[in-house]
PDB file of N, CA and C in Angstrom:
ATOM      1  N   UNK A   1      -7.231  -8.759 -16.357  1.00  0.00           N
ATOM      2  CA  UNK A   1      -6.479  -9.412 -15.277  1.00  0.00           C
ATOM      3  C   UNK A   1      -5.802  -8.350 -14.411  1.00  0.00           C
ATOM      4  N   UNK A   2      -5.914  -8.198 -13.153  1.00  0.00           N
ATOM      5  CA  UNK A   2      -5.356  -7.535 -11.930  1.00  0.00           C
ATOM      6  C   UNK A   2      -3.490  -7.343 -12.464  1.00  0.00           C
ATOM      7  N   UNK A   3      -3.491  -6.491 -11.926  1.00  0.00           N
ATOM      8  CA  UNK A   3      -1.575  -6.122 -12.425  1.00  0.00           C
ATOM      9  C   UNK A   3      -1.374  -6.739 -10.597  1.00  0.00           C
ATOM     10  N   UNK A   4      -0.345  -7.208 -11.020  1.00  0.00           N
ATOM     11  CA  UNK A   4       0.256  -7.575  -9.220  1.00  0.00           C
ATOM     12  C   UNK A   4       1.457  -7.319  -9.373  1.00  0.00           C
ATOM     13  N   UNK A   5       1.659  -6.518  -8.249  1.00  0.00           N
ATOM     14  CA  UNK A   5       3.482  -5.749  -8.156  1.00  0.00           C
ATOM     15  C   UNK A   5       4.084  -6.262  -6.913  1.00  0.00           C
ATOM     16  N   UNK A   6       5.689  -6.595  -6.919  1.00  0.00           N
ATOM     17  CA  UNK A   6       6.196  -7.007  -5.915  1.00  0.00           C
ATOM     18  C   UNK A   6       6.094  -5.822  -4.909  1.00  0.00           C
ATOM     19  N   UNK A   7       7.048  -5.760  -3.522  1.00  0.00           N
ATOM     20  CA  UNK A   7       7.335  -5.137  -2.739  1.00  0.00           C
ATOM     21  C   UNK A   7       7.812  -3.377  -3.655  1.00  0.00           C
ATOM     22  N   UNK A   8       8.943  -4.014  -4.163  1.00  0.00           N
ATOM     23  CA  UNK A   8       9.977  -3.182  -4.249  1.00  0.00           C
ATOM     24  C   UNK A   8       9.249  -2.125  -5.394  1.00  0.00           C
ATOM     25  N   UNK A   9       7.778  -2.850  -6.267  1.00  0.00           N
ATOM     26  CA  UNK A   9       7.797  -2.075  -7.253  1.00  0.00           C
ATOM     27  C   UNK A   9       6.467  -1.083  -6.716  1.00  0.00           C
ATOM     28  N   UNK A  10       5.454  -1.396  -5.629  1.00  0.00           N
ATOM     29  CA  UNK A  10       4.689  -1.057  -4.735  1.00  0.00           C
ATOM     30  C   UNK A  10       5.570   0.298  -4.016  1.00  0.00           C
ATOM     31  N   UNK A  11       6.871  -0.207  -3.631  1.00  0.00           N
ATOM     32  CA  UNK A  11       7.846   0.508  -2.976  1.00  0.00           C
ATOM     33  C   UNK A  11       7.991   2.279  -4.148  1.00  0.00           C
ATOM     34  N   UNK A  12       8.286   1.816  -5.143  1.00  0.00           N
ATOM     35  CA  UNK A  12       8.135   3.031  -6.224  1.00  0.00           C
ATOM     36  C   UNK A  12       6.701   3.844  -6.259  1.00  0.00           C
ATOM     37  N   UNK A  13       6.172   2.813  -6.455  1.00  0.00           N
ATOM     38  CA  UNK A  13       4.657   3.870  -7.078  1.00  0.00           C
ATOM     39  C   UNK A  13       4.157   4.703  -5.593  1.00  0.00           C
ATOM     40  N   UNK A  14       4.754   4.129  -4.527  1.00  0.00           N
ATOM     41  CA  UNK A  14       3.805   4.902  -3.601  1.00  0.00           C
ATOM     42  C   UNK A  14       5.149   5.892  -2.809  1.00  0.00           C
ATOM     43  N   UNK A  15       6.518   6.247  -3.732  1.00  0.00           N
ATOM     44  CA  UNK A  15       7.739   6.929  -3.253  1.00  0.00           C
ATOM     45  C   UNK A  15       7.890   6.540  -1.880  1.00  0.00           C
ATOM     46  N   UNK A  16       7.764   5.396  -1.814  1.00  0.00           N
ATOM     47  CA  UNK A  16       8.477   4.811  -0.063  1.00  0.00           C
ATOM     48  C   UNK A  16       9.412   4.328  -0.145  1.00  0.00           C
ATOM     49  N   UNK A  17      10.167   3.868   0.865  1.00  0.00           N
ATOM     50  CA  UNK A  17      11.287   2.809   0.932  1.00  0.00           C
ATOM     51  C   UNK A  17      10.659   1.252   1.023  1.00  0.00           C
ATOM     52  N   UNK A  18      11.385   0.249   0.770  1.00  0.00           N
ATOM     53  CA  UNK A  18      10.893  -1.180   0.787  1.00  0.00           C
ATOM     54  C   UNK A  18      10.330  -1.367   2.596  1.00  0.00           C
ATOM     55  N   UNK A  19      11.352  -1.020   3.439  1.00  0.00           N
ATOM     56  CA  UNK A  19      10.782  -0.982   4.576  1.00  0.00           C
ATOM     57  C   UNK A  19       9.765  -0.931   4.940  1.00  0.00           C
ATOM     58  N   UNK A  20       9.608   0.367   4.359  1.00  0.00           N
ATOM     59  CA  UNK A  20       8.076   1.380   5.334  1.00  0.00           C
ATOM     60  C   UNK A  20       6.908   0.260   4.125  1.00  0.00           C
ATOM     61  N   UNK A  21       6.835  -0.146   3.184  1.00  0.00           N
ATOM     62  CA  UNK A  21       6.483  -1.043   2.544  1.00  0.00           C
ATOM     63  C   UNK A  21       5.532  -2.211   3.099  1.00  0.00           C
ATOM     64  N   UNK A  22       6.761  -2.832   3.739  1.00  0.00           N
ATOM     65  CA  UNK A  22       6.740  -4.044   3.999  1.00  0.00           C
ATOM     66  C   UNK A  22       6.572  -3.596   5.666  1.00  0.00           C
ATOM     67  N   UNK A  23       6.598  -2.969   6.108  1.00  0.00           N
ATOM     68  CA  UNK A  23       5.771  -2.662   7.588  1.00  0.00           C
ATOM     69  C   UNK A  23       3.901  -2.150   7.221  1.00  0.00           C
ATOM     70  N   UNK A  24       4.114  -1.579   6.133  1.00  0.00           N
ATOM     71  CA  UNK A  24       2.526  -1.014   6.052  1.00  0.00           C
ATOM     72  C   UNK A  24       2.203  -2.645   5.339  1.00  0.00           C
ATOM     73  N   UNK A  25       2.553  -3.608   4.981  1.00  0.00           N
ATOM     74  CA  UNK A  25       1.857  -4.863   4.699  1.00  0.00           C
ATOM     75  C   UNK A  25       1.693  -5.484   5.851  1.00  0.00           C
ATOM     76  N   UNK A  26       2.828  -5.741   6.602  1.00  0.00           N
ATOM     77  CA  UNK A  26       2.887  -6.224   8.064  1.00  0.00           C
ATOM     78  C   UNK A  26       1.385  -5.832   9.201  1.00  0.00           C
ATOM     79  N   UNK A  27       1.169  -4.370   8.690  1.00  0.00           N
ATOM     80  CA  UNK A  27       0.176  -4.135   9.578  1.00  0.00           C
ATOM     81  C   UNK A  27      -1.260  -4.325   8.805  1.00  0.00           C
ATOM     82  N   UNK A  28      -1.610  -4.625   7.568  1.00  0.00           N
ATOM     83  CA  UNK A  28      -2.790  -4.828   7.214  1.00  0.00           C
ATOM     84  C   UNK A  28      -3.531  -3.518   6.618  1.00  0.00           C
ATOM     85  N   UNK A  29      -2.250  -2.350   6.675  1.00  0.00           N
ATOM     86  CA  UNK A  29      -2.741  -0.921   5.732  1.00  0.00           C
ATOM     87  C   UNK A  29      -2.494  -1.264   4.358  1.00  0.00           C
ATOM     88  N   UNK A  30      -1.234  -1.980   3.993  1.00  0.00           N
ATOM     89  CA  UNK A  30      -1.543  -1.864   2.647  1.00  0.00           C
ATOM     90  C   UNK A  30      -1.790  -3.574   2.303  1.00  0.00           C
ATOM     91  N   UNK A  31      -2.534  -3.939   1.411  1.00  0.00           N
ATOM     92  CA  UNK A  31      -3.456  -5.239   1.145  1.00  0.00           C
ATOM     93  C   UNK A  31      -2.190  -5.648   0.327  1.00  0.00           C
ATOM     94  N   UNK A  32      -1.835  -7.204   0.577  1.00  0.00           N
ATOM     95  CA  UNK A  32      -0.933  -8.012  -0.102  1.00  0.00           C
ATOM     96  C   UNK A  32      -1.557  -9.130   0.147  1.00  0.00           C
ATOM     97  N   UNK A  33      -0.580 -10.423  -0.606  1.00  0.00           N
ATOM     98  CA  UNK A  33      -0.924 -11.874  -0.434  1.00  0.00           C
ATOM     99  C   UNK A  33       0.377 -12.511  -0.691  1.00  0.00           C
ATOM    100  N   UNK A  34       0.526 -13.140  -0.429  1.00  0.00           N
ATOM    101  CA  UNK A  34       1.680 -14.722  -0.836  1.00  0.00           C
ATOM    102  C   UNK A  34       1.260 -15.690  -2.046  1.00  0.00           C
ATOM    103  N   UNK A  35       2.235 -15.852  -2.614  1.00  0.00           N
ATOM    104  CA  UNK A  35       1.691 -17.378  -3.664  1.00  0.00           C
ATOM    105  C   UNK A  35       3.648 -17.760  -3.630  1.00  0.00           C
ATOM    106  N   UNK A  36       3.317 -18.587  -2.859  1.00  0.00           N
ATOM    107  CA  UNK A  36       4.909 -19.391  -2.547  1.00  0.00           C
ATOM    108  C   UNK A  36       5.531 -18.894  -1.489  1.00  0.00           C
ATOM    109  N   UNK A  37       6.517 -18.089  -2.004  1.00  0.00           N
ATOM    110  CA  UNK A  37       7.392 -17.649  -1.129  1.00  0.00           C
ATOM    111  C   UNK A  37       7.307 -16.124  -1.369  1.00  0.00           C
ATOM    112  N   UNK A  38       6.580 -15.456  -2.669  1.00  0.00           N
ATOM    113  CA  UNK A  38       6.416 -14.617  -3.382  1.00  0.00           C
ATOM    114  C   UNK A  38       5.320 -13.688  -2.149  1.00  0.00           C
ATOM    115  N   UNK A  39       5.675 -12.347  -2.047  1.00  0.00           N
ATOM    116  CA  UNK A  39       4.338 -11.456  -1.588  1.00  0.00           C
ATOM    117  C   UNK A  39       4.310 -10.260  -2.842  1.00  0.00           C
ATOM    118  N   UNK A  40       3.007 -10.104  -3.053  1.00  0.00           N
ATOM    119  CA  UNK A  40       2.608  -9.256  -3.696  1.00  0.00           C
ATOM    120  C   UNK A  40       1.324  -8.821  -3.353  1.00  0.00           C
ATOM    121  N   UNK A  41       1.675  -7.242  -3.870  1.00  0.00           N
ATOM    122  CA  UNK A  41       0.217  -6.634  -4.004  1.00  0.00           C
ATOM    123  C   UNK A  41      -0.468  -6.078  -4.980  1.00  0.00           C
ATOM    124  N   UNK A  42      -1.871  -6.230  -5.094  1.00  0.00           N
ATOM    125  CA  UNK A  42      -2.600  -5.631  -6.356  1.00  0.00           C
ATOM    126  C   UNK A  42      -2.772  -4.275  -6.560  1.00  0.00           C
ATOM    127  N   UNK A  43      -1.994  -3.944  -7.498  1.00  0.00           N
ATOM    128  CA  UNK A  43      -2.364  -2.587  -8.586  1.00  0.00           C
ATOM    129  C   UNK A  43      -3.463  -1.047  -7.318  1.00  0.00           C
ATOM    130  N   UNK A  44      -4.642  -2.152  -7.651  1.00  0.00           N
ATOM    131  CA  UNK A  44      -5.800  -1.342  -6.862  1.00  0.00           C
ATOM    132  C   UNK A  44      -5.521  -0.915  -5.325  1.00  0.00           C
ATOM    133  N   UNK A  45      -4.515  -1.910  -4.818  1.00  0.00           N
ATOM    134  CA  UNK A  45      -4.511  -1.830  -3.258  1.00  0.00           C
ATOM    135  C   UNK A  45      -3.714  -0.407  -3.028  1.00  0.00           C
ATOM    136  N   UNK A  46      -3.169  -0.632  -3.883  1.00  0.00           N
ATOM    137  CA  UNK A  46      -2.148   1.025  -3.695  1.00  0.00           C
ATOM    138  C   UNK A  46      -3.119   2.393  -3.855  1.00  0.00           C
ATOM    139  N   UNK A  47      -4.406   2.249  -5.200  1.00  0.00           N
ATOM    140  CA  UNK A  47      -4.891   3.419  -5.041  1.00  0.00           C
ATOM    141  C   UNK A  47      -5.888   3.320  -3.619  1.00  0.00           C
ATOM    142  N   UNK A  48      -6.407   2.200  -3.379  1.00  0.00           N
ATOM    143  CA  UNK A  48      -7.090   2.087  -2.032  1.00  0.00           C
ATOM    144  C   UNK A  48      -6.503   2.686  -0.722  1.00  0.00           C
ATOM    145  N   UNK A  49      -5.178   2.172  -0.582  1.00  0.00           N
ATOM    146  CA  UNK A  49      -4.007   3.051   0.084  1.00  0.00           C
ATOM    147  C   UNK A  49      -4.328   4.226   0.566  1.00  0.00           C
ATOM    148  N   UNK A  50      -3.774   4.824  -0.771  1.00  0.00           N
ATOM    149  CA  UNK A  50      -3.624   6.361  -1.144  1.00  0.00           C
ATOM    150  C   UNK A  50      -5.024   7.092  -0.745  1.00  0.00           C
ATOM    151  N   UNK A  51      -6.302   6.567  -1.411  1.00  0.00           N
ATOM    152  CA  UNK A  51      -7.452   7.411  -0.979  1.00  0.00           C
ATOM    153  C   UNK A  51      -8.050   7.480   0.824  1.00  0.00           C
ATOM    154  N   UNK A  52      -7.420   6.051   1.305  1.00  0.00           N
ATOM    155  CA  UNK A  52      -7.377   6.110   2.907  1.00  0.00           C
ATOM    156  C   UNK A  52      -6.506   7.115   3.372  1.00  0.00           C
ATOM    157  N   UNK A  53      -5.833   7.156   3.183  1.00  0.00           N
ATOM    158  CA  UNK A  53      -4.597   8.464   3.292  1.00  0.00           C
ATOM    159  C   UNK A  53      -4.898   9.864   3.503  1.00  0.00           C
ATOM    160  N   UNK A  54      -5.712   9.868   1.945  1.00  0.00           N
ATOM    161  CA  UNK A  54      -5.917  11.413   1.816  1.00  0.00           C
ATOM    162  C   UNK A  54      -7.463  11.571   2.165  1.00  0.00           C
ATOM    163  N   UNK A  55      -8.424  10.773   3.085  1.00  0.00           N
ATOM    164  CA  UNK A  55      -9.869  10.402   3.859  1.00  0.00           C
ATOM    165  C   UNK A  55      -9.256  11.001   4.727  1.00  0.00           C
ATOM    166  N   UNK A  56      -8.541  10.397   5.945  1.00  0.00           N
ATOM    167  CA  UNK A  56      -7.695  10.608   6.875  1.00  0.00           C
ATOM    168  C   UNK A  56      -7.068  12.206   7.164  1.00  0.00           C
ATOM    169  N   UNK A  57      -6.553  12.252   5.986  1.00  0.00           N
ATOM    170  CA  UNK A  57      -5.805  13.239   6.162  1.00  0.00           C
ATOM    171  C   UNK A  57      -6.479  14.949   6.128  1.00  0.00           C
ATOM    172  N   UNK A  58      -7.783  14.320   5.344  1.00  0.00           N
ATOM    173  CA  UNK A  58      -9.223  15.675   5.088  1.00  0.00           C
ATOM    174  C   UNK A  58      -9.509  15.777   6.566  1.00  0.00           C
ATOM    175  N   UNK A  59      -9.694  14.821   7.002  1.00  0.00           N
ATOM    176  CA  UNK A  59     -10.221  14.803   8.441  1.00  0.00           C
ATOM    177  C   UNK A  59      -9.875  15.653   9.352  1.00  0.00           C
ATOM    178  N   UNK A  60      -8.216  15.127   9.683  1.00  0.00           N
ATOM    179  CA  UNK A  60      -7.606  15.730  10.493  1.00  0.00           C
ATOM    180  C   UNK A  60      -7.596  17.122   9.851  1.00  0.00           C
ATOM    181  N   UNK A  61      -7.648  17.524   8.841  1.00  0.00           N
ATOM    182  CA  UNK A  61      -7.716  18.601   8.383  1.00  0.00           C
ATOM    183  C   UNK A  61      -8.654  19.875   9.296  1.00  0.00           C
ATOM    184  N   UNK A  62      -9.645  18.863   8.934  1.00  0.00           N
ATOM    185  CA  UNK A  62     -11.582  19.478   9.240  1.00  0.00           C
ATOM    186  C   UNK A  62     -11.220  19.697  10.817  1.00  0.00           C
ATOM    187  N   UNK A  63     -10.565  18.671  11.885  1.00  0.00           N
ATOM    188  CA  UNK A  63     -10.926  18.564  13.207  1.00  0.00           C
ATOM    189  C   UNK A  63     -10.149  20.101  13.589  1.00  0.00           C
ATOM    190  N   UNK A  64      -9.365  20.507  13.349  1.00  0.00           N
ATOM    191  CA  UNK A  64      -8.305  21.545  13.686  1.00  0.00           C
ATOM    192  C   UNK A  64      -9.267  22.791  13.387  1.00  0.00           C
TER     193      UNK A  64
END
């Protein structure tokens, strides 16, 4: 079964603030869902995250 973490605990594993959090959900970078009133995101979405990140970040690397 998928681990699903609130905001705040998403907020830890990826050393952000709840903010920057809940703006990177807002924009559709980091993958969440609702069930009620509840948002959460899955476990995986964070390493998905992270490897967009550091794709990105090789890049800009390479272009320079």
């Amino acid at each position: 079964m998928p681990q699903l973490l609130r905001p705040e605990e998403a907020a830890e594993e990826l050393n952000l603030g709840r903010t920057a959090v809940f703006g990177l959900m807002a924009t559709g970078e980091l993958e969440s869902f609702k069930i009620g009133k509840r948002r959460l995101v899955p476990a995986e979405a964070i390493a998905e995250f992270i490897a967009r990140r550091r794709e990105r970040s090789a890049h800009a690397e390479a272009a320079r």
